[in-house]
Protein backbone atom coordinates (compact mmCIF):
# COMPACT_ATOMS: atom_id res chain seq x y z
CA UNK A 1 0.00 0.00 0.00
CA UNK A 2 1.51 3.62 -1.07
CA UNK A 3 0.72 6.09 1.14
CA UNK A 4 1.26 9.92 0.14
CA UNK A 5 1.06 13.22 1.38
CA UNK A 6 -1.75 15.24 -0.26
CA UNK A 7 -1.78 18.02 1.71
CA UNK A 8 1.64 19.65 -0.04
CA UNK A 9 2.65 20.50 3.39
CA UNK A 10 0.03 22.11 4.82
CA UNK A 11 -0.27 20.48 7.68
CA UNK A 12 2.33 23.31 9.36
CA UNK A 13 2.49 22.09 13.54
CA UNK A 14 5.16 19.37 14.22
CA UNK A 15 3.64 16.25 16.15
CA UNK A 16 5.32 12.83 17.55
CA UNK A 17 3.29 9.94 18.67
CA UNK A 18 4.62 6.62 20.59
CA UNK A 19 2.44 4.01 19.07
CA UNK A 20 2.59 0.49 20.30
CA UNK A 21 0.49 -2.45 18.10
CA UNK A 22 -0.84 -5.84 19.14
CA UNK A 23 -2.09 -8.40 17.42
CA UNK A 24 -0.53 -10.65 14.42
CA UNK A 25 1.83 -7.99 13.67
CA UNK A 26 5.36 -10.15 13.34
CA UNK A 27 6.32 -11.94 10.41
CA UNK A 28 4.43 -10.26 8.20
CA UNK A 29 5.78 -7.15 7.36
CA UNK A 30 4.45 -5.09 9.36
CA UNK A 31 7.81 -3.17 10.05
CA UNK A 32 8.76 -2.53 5.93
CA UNK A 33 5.07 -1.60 5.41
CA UNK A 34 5.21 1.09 8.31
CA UNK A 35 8.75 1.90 7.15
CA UNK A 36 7.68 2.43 3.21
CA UNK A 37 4.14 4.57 4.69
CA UNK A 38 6.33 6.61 6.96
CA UNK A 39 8.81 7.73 4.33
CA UNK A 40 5.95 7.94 1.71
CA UNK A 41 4.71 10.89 4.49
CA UNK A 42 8.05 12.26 5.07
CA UNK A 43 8.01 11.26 8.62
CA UNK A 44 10.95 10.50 11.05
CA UNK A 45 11.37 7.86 13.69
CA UNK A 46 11.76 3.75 13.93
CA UNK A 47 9.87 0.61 14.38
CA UNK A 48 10.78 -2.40 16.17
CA UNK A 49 9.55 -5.50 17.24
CA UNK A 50 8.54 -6.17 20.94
CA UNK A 51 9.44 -8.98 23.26
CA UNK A 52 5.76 -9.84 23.58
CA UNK A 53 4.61 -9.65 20.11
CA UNK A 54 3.77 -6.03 19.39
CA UNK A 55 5.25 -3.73 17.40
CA UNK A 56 6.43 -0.23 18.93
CA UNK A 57 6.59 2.81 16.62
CA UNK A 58 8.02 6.22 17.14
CA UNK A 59 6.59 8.90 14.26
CA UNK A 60 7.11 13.03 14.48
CA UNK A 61 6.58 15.40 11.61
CA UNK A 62 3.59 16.72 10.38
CA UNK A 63 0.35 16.27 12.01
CA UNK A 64 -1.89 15.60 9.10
CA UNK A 65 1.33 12.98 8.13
CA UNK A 66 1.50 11.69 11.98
CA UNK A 67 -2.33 11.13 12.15
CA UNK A 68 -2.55 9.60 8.53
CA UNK A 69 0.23 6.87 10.11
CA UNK A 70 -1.90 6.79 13.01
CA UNK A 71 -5.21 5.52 11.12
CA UNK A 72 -2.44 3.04 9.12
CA UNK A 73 -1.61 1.18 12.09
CA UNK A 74 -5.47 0.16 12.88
CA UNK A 75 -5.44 -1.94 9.47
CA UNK A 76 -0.92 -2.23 8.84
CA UNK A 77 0.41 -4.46 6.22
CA UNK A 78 -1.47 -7.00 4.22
CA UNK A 79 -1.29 -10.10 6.55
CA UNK A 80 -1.73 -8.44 9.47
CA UNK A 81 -4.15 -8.59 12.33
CA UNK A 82 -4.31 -5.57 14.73
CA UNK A 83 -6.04 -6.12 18.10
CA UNK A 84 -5.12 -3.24 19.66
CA UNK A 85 -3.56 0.18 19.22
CA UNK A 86 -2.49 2.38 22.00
CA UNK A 87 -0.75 5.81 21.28
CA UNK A 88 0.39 8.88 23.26
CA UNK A 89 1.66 12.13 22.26
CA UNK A 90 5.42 12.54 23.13
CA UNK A 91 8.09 15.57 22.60
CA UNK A 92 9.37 16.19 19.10
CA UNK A 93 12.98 15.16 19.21
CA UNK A 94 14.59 17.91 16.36
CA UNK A 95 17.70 15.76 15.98
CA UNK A 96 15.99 12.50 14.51
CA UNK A 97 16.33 12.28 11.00
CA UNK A 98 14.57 9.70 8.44
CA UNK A 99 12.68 6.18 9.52
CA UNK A 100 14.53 3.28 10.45
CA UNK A 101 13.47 -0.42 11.40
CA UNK A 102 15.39 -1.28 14.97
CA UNK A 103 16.15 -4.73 15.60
């Protein structure tokens, strides 16, 4: 799934969310497909795996970009199964740069 930005920028105030993700999200893809959505937005942060299953996510940019991750993460990749999403708004960190997948 290709995810772009349509607002041109518009969006103007900076947001970061801490996301965690539960359900069948390991093994299938989850990770690349937040990865490829988050750069398609021009957002900044990671994704990783969790110990219990879950996926954790750290976004900032945008907030029309951060919230159209947001609503991603209720369906993810094709494969998946989400259960549950939990989220909470955390400080904008100006020194992260690009998305990475954390192992």
């Amino acid at each position: 799934m290709q995810i772009k930005d349509n607002e041109g920028g518009q969006g103007g105030l900076l947001k970061a969310l801490h996301i965690k993700v539960a359900g069948r999200v390991q093994g299938v893809w989850f990770r690349a497909g937040t990865q490829k959505a988050a750069q398609d937005l021009d957002l900044a942060g990671w994704v990783r795996n969790m110990p219990d299953g879950a996926v954790e996510i750290h976004i900032q940019g945008e907030k029309t970009s951060v919230d159209r991750l947001l609503s991603w993460c209720y369906h993810g990749s094709c494969g998946a199964r989400v259960d549950k999403v939990d989220f909470n708004e955390t400080e904008v960190d100006p020194l992260l740069k690009g998305f990475s997948i954390r192992y």
